[in-house]
PDB file of N, CA and C in Angstrom:
ATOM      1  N   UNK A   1     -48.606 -51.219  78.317  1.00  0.00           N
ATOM      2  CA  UNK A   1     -49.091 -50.150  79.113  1.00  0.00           C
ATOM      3  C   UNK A   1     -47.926 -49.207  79.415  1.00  0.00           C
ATOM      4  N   UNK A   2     -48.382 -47.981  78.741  1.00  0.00           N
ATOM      5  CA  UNK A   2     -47.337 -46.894  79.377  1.00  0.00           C
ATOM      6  C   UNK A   2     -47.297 -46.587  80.352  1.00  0.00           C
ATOM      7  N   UNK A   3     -45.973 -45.950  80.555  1.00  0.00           N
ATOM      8  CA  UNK A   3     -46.257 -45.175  82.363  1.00  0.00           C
ATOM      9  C   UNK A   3     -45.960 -43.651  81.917  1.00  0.00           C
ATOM     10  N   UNK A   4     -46.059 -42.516  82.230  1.00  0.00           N
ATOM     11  CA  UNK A   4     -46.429 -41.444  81.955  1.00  0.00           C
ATOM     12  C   UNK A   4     -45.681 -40.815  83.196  1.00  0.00           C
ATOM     13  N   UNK A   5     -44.747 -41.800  83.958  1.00  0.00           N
ATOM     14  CA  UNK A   5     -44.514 -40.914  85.122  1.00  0.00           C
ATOM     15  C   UNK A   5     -42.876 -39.755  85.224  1.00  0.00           C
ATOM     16  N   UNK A   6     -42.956 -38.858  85.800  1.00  0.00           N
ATOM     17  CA  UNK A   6     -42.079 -38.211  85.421  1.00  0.00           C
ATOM     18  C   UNK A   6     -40.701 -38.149  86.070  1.00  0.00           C
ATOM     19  N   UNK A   7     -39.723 -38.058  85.469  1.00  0.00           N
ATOM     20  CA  UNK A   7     -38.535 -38.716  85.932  1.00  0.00           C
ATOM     21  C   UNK A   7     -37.845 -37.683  87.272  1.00  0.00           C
ATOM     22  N   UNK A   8     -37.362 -38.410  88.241  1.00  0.00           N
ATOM     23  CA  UNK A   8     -37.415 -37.548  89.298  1.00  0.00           C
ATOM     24  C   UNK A   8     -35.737 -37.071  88.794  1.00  0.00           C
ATOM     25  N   UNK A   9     -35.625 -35.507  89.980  1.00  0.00           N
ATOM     26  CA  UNK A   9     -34.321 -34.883  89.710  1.00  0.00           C
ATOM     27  C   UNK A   9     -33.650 -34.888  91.288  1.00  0.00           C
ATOM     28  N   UNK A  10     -32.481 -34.739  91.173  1.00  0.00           N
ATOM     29  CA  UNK A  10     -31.554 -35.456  92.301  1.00  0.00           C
ATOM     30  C   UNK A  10     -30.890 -33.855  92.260  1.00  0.00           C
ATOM     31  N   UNK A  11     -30.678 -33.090  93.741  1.00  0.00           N
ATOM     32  CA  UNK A  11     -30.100 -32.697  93.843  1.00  0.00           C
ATOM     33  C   UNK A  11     -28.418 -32.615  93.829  1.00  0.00           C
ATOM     34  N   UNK A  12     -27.818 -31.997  93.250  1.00  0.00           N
ATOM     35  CA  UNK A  12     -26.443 -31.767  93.106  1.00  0.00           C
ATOM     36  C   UNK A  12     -25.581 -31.390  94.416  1.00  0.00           C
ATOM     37  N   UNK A  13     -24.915 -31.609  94.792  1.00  0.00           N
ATOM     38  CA  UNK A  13     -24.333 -31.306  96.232  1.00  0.00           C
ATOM     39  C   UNK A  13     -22.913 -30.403  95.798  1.00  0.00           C
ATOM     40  N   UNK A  14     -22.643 -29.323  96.058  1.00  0.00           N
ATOM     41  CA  UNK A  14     -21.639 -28.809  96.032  1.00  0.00           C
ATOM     42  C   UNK A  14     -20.236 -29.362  96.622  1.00  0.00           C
ATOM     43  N   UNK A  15     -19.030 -28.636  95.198  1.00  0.00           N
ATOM     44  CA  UNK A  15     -18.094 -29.149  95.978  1.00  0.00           C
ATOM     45  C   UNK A  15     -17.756 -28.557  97.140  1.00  0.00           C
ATOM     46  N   UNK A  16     -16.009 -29.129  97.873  1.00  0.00           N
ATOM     47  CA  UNK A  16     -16.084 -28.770  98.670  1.00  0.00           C
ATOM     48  C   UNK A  16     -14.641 -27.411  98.275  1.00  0.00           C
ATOM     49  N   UNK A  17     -15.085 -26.277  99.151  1.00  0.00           N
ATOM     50  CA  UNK A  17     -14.643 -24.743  98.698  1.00  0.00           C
ATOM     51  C   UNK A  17     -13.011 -24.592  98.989  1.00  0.00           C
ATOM     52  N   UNK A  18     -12.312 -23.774  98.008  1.00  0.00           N
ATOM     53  CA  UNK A  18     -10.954 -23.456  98.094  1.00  0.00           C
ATOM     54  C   UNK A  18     -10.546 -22.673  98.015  1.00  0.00           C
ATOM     55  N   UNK A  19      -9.718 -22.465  98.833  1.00  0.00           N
ATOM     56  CA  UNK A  19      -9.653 -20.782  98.807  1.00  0.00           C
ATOM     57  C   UNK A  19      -8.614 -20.263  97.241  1.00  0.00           C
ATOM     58  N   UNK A  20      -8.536 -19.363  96.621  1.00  0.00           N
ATOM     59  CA  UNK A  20      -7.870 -19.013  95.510  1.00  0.00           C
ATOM     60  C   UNK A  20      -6.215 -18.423  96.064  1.00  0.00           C
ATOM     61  N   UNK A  21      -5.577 -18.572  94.886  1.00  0.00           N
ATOM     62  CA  UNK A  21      -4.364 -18.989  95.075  1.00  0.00           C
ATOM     63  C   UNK A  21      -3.734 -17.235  95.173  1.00  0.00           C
ATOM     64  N   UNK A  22      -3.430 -17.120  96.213  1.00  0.00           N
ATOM     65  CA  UNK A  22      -2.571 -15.621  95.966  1.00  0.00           C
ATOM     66  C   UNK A  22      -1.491 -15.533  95.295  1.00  0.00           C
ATOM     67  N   UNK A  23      -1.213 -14.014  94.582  1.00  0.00           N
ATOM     68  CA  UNK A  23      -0.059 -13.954  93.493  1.00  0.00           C
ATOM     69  C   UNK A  23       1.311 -13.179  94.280  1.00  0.00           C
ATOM     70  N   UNK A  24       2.246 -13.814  93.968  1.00  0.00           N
ATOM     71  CA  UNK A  24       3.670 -13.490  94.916  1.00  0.00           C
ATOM     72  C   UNK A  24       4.052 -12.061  94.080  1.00  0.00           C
ATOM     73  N   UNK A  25       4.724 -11.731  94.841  1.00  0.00           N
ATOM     74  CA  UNK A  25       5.337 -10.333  94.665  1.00  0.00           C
ATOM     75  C   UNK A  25       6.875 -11.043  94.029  1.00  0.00           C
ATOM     76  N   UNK A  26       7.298  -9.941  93.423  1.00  0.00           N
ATOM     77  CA  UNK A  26       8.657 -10.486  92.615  1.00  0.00           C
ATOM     78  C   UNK A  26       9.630  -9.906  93.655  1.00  0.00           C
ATOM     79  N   UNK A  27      10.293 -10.655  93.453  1.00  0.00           N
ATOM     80  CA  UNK A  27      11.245 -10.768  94.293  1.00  0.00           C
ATOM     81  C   UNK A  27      12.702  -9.910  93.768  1.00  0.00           C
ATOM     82  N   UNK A  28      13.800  -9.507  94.252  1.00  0.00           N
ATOM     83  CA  UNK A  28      14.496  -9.191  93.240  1.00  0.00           C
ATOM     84  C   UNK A  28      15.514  -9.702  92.765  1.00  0.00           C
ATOM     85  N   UNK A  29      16.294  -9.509  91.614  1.00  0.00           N
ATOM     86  CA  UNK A  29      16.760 -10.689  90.966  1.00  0.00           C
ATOM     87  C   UNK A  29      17.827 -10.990  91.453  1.00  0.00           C
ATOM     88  N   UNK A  30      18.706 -12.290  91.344  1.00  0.00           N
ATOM     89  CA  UNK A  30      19.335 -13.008  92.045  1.00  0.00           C
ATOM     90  C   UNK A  30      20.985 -12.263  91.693  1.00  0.00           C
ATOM     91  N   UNK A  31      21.807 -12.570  92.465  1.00  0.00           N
ATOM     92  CA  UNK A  31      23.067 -11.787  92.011  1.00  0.00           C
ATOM     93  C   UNK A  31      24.063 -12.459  90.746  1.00  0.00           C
ATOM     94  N   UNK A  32      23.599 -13.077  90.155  1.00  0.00           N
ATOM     95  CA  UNK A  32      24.070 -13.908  89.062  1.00  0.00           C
ATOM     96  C   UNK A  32      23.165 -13.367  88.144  1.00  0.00           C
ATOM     97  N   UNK A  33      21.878 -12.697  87.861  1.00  0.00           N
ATOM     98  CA  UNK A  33      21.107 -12.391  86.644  1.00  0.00           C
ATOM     99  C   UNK A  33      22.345 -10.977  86.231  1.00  0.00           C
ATOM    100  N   UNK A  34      22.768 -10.108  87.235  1.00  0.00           N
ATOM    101  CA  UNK A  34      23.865  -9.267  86.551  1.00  0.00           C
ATOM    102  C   UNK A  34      24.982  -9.123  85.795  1.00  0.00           C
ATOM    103  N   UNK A  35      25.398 -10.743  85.868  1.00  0.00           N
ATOM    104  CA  UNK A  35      25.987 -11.065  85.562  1.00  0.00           C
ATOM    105  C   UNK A  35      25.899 -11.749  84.205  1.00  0.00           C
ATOM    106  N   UNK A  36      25.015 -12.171  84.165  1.00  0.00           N
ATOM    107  CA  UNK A  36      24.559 -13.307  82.767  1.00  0.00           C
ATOM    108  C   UNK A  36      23.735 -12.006  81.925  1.00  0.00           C
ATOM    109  N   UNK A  37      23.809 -10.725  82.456  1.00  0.00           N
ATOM    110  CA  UNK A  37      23.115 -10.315  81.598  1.00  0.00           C
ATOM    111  C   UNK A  37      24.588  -9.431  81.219  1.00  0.00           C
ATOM    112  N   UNK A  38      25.729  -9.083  81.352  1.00  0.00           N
ATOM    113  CA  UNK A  38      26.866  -8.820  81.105  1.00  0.00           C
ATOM    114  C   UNK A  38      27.556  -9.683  79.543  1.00  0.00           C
ATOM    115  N   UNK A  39      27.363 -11.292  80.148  1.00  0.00           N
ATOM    116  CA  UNK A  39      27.562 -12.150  79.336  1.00  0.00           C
ATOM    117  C   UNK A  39      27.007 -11.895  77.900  1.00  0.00           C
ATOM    118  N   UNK A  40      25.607 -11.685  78.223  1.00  0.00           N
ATOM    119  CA  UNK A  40      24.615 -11.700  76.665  1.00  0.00           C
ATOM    120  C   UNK A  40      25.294 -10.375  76.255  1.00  0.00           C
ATOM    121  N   UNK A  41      25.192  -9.186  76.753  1.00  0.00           N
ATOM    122  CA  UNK A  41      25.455  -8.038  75.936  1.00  0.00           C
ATOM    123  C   UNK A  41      27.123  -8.406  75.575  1.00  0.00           C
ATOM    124  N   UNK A  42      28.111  -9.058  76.119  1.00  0.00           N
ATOM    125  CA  UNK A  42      29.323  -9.261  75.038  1.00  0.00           C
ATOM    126  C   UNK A  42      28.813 -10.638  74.217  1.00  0.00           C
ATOM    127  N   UNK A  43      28.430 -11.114  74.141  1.00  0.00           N
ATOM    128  CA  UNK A  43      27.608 -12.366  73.416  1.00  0.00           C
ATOM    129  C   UNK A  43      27.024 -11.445  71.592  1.00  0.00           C
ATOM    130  N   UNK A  44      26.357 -11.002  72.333  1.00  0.00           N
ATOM    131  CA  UNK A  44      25.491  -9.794  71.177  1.00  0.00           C
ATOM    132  C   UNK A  44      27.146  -8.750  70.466  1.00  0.00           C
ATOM    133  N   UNK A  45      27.634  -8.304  71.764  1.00  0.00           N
ATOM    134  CA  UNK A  45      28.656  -7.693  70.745  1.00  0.00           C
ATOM    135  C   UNK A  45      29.509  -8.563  69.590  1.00  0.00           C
ATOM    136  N   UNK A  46      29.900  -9.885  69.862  1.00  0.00           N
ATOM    137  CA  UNK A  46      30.835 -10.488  69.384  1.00  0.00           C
ATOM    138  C   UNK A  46      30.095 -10.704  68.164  1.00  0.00           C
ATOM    139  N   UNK A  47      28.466 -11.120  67.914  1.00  0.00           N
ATOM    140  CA  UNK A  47      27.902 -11.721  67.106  1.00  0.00           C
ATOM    141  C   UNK A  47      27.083 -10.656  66.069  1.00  0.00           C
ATOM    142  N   UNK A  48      27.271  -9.442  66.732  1.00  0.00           N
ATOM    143  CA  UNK A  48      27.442  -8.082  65.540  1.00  0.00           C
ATOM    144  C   UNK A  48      28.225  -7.869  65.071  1.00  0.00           C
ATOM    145  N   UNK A  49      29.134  -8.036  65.797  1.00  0.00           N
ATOM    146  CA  UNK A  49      30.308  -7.579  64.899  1.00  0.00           C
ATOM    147  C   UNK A  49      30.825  -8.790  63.817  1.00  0.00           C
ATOM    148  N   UNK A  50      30.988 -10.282  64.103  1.00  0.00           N
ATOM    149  CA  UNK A  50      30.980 -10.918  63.271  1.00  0.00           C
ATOM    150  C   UNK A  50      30.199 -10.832  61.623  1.00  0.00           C
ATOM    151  N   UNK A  51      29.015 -10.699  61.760  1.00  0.00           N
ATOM    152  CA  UNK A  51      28.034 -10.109  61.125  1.00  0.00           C
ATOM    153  C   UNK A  51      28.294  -8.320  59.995  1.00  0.00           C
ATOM    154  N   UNK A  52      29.096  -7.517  60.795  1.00  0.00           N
ATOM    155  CA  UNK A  52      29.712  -6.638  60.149  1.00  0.00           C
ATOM    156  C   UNK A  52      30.485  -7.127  59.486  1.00  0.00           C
ATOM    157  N   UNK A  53      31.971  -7.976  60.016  1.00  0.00           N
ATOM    158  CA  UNK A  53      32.775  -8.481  59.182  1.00  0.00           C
ATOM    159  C   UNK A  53      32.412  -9.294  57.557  1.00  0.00           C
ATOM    160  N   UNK A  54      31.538 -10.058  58.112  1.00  0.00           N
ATOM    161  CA  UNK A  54      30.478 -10.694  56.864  1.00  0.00           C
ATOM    162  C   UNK A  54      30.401  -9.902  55.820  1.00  0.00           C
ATOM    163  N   UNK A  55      29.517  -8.782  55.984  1.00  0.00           N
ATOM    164  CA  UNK A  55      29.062  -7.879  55.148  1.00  0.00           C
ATOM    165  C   UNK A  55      29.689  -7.170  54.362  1.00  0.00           C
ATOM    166  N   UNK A  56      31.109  -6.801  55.258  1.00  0.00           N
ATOM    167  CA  UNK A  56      32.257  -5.905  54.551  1.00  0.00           C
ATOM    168  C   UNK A  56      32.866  -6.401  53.734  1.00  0.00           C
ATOM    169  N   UNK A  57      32.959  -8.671  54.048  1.00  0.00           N
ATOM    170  CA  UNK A  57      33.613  -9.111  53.116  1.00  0.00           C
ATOM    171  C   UNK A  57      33.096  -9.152  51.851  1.00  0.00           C
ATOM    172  N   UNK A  58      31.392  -9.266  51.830  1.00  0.00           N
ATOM    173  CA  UNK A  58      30.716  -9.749  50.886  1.00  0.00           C
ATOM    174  C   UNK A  58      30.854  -8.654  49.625  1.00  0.00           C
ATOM    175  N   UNK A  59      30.331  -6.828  50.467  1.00  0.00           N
ATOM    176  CA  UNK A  59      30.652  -6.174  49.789  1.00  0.00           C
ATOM    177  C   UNK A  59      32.296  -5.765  49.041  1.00  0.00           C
ATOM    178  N   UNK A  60      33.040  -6.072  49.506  1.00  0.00           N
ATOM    179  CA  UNK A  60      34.441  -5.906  49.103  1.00  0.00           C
ATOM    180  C   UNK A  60      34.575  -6.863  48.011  1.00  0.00           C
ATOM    181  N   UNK A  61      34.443  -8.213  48.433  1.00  0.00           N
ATOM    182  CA  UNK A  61      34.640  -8.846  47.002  1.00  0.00           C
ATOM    183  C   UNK A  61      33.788  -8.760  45.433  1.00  0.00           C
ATOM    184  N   UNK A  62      32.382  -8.038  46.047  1.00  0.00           N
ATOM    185  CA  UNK A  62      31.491  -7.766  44.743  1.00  0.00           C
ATOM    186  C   UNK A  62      31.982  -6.545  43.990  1.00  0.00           C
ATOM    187  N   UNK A  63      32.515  -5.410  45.108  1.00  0.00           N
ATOM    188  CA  UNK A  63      32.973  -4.216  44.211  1.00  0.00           C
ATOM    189  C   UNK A  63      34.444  -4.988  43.261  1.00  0.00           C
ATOM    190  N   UNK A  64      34.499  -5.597  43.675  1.00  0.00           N
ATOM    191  CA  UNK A  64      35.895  -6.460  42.748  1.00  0.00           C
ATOM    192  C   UNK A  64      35.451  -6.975  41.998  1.00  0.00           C
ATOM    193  N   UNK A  65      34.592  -7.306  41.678  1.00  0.00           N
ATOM    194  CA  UNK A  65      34.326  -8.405  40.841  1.00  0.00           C
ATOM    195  C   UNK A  65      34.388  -9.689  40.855  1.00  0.00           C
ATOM    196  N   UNK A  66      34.911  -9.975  42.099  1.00  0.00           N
ATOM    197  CA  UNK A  66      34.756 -11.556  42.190  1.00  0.00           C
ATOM    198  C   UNK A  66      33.734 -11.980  43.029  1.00  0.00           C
ATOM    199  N   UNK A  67      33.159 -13.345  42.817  1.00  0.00           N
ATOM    200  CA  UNK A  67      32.207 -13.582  43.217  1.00  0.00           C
ATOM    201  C   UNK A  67      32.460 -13.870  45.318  1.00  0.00           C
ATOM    202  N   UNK A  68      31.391 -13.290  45.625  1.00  0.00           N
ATOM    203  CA  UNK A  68      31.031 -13.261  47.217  1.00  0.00           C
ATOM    204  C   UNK A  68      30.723 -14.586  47.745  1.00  0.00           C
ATOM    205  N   UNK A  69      31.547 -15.309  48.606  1.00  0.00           N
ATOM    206  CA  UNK A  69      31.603 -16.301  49.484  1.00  0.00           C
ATOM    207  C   UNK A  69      31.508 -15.910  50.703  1.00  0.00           C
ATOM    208  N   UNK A  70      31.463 -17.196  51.102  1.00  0.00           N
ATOM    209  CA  UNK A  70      31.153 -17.256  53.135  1.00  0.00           C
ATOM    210  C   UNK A  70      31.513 -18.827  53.416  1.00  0.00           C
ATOM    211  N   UNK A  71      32.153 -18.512  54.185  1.00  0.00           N
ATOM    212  CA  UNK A  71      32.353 -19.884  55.159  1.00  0.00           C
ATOM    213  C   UNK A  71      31.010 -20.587  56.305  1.00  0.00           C
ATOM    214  N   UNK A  72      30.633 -21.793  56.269  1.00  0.00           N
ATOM    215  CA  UNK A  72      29.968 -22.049  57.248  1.00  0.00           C
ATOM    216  C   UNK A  72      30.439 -23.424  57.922  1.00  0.00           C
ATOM    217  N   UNK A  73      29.274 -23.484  59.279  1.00  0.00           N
ATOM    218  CA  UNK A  73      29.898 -24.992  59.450  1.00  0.00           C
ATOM    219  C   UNK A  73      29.335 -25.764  58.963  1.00  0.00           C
ATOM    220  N   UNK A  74      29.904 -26.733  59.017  1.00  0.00           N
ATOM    221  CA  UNK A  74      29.608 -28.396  58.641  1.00  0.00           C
ATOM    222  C   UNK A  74      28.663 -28.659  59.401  1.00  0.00           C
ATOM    223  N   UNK A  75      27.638 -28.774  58.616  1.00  0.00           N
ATOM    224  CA  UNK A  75      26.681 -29.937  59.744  1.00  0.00           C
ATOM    225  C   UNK A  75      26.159 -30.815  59.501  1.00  0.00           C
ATOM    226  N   UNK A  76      26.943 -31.617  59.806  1.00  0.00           N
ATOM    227  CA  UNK A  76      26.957 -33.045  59.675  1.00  0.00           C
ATOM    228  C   UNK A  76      27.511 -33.990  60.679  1.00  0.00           C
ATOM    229  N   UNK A  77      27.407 -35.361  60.902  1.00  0.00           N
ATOM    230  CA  UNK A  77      27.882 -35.975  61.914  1.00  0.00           C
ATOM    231  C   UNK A  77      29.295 -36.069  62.172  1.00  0.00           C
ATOM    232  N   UNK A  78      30.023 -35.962  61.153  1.00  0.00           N
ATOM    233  CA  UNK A  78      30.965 -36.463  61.009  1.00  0.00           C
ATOM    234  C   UNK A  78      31.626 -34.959  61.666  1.00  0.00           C
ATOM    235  N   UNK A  79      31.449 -33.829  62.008  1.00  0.00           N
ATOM    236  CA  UNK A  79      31.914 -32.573  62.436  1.00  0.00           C
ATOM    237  C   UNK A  79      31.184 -32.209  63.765  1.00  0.00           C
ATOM    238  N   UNK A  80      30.774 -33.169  64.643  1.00  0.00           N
ATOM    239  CA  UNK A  80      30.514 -32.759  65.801  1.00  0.00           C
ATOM    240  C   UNK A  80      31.392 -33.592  66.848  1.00  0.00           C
ATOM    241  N   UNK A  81      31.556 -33.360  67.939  1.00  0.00           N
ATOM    242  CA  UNK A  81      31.941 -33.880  69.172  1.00  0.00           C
ATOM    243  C   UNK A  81      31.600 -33.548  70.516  1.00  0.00           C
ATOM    244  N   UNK A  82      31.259 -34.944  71.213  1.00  0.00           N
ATOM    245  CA  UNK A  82      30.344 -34.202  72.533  1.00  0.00           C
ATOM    246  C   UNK A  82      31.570 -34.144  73.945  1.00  0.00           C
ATOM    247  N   UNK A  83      31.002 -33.156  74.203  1.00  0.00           N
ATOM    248  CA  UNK A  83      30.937 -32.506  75.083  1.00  0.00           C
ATOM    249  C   UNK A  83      31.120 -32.970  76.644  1.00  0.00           C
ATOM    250  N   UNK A  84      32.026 -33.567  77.080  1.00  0.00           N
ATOM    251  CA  UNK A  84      31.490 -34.652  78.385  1.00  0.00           C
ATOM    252  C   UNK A  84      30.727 -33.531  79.555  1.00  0.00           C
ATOM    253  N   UNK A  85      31.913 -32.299  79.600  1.00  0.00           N
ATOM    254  CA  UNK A  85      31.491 -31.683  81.135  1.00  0.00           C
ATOM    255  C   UNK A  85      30.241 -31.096  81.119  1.00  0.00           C
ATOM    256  N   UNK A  86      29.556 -30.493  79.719  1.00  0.00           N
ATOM    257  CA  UNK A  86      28.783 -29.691  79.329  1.00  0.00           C
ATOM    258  C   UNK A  86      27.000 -31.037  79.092  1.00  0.00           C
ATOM    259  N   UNK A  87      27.862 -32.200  78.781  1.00  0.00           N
ATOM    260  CA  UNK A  87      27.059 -32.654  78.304  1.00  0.00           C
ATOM    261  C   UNK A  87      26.008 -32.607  77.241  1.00  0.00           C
ATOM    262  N   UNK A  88      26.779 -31.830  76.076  1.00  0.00           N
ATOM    263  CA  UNK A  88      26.351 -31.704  75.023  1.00  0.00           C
ATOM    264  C   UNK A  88      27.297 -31.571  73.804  1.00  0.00           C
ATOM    265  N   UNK A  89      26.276 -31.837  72.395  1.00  0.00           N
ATOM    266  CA  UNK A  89      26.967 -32.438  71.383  1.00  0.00           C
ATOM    267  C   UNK A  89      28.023 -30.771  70.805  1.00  0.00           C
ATOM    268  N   UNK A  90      28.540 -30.406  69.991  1.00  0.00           N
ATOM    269  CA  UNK A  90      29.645 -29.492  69.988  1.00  0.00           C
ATOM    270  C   UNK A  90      29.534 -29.532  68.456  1.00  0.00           C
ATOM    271  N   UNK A  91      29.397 -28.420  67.608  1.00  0.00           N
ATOM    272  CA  UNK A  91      30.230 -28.657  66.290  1.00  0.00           C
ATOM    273  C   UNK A  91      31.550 -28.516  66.221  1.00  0.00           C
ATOM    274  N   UNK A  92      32.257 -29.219  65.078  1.00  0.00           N
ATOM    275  CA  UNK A  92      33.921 -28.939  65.406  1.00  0.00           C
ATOM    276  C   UNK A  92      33.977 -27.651  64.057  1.00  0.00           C
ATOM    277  N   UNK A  93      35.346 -27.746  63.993  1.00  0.00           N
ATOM    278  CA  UNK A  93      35.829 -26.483  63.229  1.00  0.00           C
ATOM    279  C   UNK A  93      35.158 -27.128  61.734  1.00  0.00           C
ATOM    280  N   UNK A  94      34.871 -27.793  61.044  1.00  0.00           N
ATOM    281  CA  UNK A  94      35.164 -27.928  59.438  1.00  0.00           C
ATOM    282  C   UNK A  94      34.142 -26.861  58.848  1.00  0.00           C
ATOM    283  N   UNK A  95      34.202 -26.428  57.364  1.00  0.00           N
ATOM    284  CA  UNK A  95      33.468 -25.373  57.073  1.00  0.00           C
ATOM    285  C   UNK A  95      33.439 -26.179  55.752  1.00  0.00           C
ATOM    286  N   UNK A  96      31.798 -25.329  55.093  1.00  0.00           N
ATOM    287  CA  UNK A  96      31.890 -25.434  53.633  1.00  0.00           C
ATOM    288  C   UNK A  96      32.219 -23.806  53.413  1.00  0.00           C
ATOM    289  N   UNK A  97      32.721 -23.825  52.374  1.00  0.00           N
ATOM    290  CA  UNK A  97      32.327 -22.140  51.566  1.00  0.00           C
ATOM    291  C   UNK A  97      30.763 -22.775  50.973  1.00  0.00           C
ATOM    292  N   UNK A  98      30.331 -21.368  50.432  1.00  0.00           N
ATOM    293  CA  UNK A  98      29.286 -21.052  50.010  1.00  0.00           C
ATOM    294  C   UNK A  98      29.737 -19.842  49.468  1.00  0.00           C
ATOM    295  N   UNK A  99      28.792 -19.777  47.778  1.00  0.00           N
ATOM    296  CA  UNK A  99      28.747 -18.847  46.817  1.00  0.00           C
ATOM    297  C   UNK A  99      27.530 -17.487  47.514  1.00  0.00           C
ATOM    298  N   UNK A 100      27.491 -16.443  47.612  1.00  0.00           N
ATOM    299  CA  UNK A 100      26.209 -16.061  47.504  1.00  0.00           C
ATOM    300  C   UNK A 100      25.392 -15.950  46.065  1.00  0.00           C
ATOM    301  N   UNK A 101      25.703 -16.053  45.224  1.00  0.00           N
ATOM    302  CA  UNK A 101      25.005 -15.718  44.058  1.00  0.00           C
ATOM    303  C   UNK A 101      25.669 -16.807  42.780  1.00  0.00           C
TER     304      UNK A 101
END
């Protein structure tokens, strides 16, 4: 014998309400961001201009005729050393050359 009866529904009870989170105003920046941003722009200079040097060498030795090298570092274990105060690992000086072509 079936039953035919229909399945009852249970009201849902709401949660309970929160208010939304307000957004902070910026603040202005700390007296050390003037500073670290000093840092990056000689950071950026040193690492353009390295980068020029590169280029001048590469082209100088091709108008010669000899073939265009570059020095890089080693990376490998055996060419790092850590770092105690920094607490981090360090590459040391060793380099391979590299051909470009």
């Amino acid at each position: 014998m079936e039953s035919t009866m229909a399945k009852k529904t249970t009201k849902k009870t709401r949660g309970k309400k929160v208010a939304r989170k307000t957004t902070r105003t910026k603040s202005p920046a700390p007296a050390g961001a003037a500073r670290r941003s000093d840092n990056w722009k000689e950071r950026d200079e040193k690492t353009a201009q390295a980068l020029r040097s590169l280029a001048e060498s590469v082209v100088k030795s091709a108008l010669s005729g000899r073939e265009p090298k570059f020095e890089v570092p080693t990376r490998s274990a055996s060419n790092t050393k850590w770092n105690k105060s920094r607490g981090i690992l360090q590459m040391g000086s060793a380099t391979n050359t590299r051909q470009l072509f």
